[in-house]
PDB file of N, CA and C in Angstrom:
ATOM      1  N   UNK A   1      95.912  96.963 136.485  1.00  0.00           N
ATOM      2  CA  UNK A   1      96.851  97.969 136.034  1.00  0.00           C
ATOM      3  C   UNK A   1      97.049  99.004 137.144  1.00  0.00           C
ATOM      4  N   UNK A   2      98.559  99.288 136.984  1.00  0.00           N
ATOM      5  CA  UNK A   2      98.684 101.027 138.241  1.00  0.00           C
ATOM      6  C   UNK A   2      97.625 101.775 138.200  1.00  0.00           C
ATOM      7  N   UNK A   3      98.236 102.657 139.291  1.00  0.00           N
ATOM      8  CA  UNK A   3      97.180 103.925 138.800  1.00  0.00           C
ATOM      9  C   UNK A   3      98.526 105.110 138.122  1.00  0.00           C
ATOM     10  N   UNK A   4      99.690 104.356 138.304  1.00  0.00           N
ATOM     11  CA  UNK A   4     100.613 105.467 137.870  1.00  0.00           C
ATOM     12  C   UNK A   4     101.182 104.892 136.336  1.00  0.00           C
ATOM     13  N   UNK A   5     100.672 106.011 135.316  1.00  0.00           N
ATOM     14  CA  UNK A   5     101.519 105.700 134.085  1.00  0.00           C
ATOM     15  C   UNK A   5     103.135 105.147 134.464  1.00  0.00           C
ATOM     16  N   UNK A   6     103.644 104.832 132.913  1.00  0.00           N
ATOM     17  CA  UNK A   6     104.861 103.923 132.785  1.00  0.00           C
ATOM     18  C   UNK A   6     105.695 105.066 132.807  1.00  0.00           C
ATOM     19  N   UNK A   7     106.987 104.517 132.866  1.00  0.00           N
ATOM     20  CA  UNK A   7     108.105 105.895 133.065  1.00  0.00           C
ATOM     21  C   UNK A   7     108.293 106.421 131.588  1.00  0.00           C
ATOM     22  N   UNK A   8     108.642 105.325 130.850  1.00  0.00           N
ATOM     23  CA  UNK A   8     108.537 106.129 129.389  1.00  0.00           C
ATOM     24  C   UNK A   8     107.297 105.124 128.431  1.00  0.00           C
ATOM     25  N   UNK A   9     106.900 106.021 127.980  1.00  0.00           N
ATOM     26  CA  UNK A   9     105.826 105.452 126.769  1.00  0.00           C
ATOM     27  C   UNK A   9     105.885 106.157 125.295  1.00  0.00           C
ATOM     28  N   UNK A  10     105.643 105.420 124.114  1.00  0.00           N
ATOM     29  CA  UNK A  10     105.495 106.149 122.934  1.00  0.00           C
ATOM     30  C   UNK A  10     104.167 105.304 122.516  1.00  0.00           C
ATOM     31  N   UNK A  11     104.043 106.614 121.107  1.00  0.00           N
ATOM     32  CA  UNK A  11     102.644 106.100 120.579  1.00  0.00           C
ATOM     33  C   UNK A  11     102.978 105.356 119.302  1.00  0.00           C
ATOM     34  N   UNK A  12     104.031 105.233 119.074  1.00  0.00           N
ATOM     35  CA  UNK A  12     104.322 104.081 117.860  1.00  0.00           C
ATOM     36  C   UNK A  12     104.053 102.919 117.981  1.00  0.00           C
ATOM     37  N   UNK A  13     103.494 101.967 117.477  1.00  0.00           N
ATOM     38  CA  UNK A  13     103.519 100.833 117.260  1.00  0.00           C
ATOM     39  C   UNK A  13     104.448  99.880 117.777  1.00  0.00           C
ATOM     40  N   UNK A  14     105.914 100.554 116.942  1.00  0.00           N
ATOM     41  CA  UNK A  14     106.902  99.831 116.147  1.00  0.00           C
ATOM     42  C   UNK A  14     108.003  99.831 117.656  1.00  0.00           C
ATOM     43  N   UNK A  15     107.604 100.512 118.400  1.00  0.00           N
ATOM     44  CA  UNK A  15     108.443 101.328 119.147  1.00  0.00           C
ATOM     45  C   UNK A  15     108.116 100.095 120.674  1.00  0.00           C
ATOM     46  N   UNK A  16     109.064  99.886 121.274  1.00  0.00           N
ATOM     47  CA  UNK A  16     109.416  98.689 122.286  1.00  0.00           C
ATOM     48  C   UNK A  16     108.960  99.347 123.358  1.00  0.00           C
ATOM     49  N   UNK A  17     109.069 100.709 123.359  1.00  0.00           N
ATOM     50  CA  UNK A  17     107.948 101.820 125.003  1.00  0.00           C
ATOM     51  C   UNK A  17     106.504 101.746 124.333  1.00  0.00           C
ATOM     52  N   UNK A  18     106.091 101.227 123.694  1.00  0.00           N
ATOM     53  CA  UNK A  18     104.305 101.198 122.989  1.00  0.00           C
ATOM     54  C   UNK A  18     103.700 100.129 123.967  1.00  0.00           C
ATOM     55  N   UNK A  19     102.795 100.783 124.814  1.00  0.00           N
ATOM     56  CA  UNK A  19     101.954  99.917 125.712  1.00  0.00           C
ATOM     57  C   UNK A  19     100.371  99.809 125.433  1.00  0.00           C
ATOM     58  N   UNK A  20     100.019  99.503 124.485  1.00  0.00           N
ATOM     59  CA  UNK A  20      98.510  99.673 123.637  1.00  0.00           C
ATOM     60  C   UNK A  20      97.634  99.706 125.453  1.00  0.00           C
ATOM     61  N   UNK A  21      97.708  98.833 125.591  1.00  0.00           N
ATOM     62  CA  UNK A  21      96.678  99.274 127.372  1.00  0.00           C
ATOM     63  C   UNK A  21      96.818 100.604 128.068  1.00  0.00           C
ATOM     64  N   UNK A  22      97.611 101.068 128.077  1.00  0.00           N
ATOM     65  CA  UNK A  22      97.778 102.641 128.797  1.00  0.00           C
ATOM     66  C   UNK A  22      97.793 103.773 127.995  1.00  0.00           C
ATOM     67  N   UNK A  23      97.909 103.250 126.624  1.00  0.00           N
ATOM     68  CA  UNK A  23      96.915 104.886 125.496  1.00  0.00           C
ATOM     69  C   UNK A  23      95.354 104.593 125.298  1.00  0.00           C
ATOM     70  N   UNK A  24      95.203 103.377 125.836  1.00  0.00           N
ATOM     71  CA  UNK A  24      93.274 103.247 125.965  1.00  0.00           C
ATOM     72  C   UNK A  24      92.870 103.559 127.146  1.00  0.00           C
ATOM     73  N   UNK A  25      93.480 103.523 127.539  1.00  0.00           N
ATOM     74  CA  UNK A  25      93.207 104.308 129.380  1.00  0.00           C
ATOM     75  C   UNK A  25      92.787 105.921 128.871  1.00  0.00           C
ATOM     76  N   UNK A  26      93.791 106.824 128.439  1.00  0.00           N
ATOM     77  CA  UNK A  26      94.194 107.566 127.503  1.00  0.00           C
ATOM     78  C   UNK A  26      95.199 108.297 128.655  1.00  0.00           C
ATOM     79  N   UNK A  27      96.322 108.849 128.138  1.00  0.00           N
ATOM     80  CA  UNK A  27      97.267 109.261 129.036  1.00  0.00           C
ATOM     81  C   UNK A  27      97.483 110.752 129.059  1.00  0.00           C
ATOM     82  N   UNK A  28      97.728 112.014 130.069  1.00  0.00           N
ATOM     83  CA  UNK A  28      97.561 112.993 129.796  1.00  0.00           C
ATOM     84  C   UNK A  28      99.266 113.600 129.850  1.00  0.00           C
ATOM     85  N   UNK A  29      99.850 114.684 129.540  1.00  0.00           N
ATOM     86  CA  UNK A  29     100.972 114.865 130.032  1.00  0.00           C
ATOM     87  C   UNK A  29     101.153 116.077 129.800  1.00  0.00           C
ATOM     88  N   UNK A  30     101.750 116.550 131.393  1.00  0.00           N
ATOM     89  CA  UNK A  30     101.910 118.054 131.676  1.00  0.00           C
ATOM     90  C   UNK A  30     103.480 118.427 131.524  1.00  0.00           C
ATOM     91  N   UNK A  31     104.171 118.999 130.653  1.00  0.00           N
ATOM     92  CA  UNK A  31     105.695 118.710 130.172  1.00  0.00           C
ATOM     93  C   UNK A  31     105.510 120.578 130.706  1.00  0.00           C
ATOM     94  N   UNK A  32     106.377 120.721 131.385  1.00  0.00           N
ATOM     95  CA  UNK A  32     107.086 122.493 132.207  1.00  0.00           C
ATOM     96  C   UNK A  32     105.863 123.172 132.741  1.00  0.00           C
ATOM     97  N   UNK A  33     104.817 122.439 133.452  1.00  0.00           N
ATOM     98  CA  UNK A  33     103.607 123.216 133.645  1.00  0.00           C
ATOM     99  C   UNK A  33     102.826 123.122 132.628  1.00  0.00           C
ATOM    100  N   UNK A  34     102.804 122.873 131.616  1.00  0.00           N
ATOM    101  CA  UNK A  34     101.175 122.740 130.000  1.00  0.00           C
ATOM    102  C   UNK A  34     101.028 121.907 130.134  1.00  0.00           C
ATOM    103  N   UNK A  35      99.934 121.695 129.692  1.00  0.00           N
ATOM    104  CA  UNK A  35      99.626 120.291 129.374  1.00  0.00           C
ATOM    105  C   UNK A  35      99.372 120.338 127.742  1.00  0.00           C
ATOM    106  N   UNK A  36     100.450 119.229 127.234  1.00  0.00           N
ATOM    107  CA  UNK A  36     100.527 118.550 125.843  1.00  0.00           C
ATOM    108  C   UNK A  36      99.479 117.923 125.403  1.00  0.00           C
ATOM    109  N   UNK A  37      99.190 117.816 124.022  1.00  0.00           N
ATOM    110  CA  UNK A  37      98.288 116.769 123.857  1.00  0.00           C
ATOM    111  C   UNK A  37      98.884 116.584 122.344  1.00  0.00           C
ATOM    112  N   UNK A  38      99.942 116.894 121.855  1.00  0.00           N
ATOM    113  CA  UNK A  38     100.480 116.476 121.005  1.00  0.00           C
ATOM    114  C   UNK A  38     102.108 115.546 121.224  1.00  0.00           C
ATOM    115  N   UNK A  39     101.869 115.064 122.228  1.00  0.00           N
ATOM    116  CA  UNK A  39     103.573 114.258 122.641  1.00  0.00           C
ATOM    117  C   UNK A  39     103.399 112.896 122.045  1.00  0.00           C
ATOM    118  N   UNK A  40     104.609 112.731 121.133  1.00  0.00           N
ATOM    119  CA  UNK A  40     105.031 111.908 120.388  1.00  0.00           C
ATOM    120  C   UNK A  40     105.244 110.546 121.195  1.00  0.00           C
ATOM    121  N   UNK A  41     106.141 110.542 122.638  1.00  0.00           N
ATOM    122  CA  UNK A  41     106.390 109.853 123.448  1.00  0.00           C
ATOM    123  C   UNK A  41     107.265 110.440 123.999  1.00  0.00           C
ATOM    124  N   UNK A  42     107.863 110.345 125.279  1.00  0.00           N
ATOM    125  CA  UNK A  42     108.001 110.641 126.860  1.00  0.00           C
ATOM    126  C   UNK A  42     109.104 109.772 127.563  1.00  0.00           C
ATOM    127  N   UNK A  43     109.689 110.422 127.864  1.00  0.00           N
ATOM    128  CA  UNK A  43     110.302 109.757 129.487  1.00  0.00           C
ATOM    129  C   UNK A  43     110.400 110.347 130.497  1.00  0.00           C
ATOM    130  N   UNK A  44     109.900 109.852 131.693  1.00  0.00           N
ATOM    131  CA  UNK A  44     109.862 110.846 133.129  1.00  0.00           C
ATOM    132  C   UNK A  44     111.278 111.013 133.855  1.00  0.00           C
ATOM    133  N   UNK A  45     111.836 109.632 133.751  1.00  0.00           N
ATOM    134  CA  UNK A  45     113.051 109.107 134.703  1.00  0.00           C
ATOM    135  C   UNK A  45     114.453 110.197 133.829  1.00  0.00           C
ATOM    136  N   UNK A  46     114.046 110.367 132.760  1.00  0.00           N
ATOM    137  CA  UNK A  46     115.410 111.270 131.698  1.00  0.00           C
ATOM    138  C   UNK A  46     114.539 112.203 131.254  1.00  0.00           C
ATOM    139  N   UNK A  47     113.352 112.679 131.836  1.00  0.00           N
ATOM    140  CA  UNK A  47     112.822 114.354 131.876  1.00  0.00           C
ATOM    141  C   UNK A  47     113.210 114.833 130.745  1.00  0.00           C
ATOM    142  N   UNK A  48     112.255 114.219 129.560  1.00  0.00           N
ATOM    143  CA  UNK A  48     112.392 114.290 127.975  1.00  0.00           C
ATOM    144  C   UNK A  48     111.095 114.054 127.076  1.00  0.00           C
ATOM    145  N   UNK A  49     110.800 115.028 126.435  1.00  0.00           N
ATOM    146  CA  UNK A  49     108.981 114.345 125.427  1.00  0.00           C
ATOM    147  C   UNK A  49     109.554 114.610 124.005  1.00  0.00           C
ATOM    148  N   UNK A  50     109.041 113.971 122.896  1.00  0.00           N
ATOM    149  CA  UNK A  50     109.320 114.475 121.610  1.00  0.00           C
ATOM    150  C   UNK A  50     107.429 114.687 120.973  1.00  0.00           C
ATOM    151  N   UNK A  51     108.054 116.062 120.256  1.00  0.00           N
ATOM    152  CA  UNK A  51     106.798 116.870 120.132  1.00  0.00           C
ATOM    153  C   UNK A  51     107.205 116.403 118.508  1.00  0.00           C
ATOM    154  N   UNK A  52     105.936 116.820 117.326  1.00  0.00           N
ATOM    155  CA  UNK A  52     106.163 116.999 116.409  1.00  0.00           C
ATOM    156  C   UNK A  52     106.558 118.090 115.980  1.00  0.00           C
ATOM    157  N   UNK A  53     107.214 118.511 114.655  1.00  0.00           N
ATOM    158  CA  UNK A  53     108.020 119.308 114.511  1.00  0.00           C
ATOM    159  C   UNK A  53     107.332 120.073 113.188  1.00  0.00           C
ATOM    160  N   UNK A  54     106.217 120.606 113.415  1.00  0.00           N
ATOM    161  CA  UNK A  54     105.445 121.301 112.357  1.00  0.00           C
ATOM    162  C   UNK A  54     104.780 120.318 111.188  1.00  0.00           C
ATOM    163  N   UNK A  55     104.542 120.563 109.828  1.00  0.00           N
ATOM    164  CA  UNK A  55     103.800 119.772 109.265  1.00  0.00           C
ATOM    165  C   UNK A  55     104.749 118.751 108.435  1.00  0.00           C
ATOM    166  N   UNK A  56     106.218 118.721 108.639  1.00  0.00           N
ATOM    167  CA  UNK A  56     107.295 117.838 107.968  1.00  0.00           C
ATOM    168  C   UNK A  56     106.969 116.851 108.615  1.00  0.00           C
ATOM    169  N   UNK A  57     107.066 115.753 107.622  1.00  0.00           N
ATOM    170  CA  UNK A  57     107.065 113.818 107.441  1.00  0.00           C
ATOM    171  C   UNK A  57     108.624 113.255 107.147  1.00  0.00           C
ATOM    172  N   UNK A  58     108.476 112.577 107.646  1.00  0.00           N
ATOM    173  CA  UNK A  58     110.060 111.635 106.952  1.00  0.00           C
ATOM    174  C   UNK A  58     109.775 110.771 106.560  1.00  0.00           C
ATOM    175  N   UNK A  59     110.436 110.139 105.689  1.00  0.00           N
ATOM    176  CA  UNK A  59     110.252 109.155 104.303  1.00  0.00           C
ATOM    177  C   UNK A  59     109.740 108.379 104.660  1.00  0.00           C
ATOM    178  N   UNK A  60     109.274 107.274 105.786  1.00  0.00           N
ATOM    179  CA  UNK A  60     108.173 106.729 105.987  1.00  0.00           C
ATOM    180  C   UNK A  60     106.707 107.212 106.353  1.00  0.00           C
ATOM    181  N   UNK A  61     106.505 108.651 106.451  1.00  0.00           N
ATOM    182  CA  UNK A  61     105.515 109.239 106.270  1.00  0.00           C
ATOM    183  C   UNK A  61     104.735 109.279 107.880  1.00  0.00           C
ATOM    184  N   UNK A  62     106.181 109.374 108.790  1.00  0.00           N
ATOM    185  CA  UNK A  62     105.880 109.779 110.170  1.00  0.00           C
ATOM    186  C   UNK A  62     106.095 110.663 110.363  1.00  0.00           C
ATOM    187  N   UNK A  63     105.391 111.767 111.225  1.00  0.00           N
ATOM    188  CA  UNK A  63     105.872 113.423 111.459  1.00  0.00           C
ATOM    189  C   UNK A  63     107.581 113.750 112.323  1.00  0.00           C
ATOM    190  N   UNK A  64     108.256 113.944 111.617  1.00  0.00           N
ATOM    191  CA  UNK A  64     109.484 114.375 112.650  1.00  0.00           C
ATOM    192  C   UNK A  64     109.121 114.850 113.667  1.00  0.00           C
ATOM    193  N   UNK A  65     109.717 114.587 114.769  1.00  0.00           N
ATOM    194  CA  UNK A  65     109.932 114.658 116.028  1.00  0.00           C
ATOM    195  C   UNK A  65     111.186 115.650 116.861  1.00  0.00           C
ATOM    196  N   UNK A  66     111.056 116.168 117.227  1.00  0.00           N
ATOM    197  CA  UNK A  66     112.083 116.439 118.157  1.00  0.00           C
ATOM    198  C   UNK A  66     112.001 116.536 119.540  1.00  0.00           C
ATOM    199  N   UNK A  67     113.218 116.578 120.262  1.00  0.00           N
ATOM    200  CA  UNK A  67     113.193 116.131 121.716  1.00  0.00           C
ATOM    201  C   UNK A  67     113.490 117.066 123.074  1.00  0.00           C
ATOM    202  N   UNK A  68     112.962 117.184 123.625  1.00  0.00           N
ATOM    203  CA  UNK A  68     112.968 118.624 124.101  1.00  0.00           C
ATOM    204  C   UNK A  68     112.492 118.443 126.039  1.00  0.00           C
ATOM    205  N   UNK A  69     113.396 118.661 126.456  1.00  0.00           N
ATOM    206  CA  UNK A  69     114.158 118.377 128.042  1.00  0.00           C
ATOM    207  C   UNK A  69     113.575 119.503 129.258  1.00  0.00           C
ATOM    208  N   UNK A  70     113.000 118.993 129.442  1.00  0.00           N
ATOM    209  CA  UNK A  70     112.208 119.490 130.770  1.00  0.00           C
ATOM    210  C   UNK A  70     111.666 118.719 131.961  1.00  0.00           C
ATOM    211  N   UNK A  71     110.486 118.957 133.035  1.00  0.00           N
ATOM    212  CA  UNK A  71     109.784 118.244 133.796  1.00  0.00           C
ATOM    213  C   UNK A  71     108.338 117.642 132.880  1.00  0.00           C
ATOM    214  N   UNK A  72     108.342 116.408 133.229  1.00  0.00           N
ATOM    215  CA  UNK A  72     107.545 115.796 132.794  1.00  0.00           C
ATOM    216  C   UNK A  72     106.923 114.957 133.611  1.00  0.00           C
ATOM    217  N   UNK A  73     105.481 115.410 133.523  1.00  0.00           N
ATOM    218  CA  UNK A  73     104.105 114.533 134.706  1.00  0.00           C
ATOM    219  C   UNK A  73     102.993 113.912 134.049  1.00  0.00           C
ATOM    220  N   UNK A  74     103.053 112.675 133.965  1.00  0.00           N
ATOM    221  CA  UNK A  74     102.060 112.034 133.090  1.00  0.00           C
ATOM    222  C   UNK A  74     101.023 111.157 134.052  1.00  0.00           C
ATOM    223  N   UNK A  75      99.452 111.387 133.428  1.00  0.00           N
ATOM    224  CA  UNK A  75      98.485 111.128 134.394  1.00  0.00           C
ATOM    225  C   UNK A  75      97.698 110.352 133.536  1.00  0.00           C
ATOM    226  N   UNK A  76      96.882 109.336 133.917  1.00  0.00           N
ATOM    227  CA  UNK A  76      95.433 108.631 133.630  1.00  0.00           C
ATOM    228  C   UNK A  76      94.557 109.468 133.313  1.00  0.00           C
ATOM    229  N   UNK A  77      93.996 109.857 132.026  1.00  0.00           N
ATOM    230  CA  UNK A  77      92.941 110.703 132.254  1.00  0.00           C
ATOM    231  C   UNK A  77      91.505 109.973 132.829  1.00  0.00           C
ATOM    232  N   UNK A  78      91.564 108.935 133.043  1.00  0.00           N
ATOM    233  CA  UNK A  78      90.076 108.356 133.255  1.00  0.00           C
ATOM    234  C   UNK A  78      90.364 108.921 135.237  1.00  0.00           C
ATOM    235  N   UNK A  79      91.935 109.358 135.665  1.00  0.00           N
ATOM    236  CA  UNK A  79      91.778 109.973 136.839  1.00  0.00           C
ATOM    237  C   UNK A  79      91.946 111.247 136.701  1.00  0.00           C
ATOM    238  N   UNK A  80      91.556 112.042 137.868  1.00  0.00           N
ATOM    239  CA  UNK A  80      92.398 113.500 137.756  1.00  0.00           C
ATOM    240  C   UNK A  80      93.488 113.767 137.933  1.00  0.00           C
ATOM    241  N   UNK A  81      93.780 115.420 137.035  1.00  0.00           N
ATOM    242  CA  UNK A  81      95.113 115.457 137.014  1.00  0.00           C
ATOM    243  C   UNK A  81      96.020 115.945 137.624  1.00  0.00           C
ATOM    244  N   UNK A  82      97.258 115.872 138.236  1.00  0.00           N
ATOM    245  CA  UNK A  82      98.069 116.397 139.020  1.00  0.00           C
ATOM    246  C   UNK A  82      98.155 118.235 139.277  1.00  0.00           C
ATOM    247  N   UNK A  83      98.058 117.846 140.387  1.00  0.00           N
ATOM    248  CA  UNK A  83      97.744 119.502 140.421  1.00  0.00           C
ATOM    249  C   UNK A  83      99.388 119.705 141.085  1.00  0.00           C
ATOM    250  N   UNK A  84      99.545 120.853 140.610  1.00  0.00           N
ATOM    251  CA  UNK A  84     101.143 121.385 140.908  1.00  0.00           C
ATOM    252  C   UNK A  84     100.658 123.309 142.235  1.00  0.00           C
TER     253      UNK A  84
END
């Protein structure tokens, strides 16, 4: 495997960016300078994460999401992390 995460990844299952090998790695991601640890899933190349959106579910009993446009740097945590 890289040492560089995928350009976009999600943590769904269901979801065709779900790479079960690179959330067991465990993946870290620094979205405008923070670092997240609640990102839904990500894209680097369209500089985009969807966060959850407080304690609301939608009818399949997944947390809404919304999508929210910035710089996005995603790292291996089993490496260190990008220093800016």
């Amino acid at each position: 495997m890289s040492q560089t995460p995928p350009d976009r990844l999600s943590s769904d299952p269901r979801s065709p960016f779900h790479d079960a090998a690179a959330l067991e790695r465990g993946v870290g991601v620094r979205f405008n300078g923070q670092e997240k640890t609640n990102v839904e899933e990500y894209c680097v190349s369209e500089g985009w994460v969807r966060l959850p959106f407080g304690k609301t579910l939608d009818r399949r009993g997944n947390p809404m999401t919304v999508k929210v446009k910035g710089t996005v740097e995603p790292w291996f945590k089993d490496g260190a992390p990008p220093t800016t």
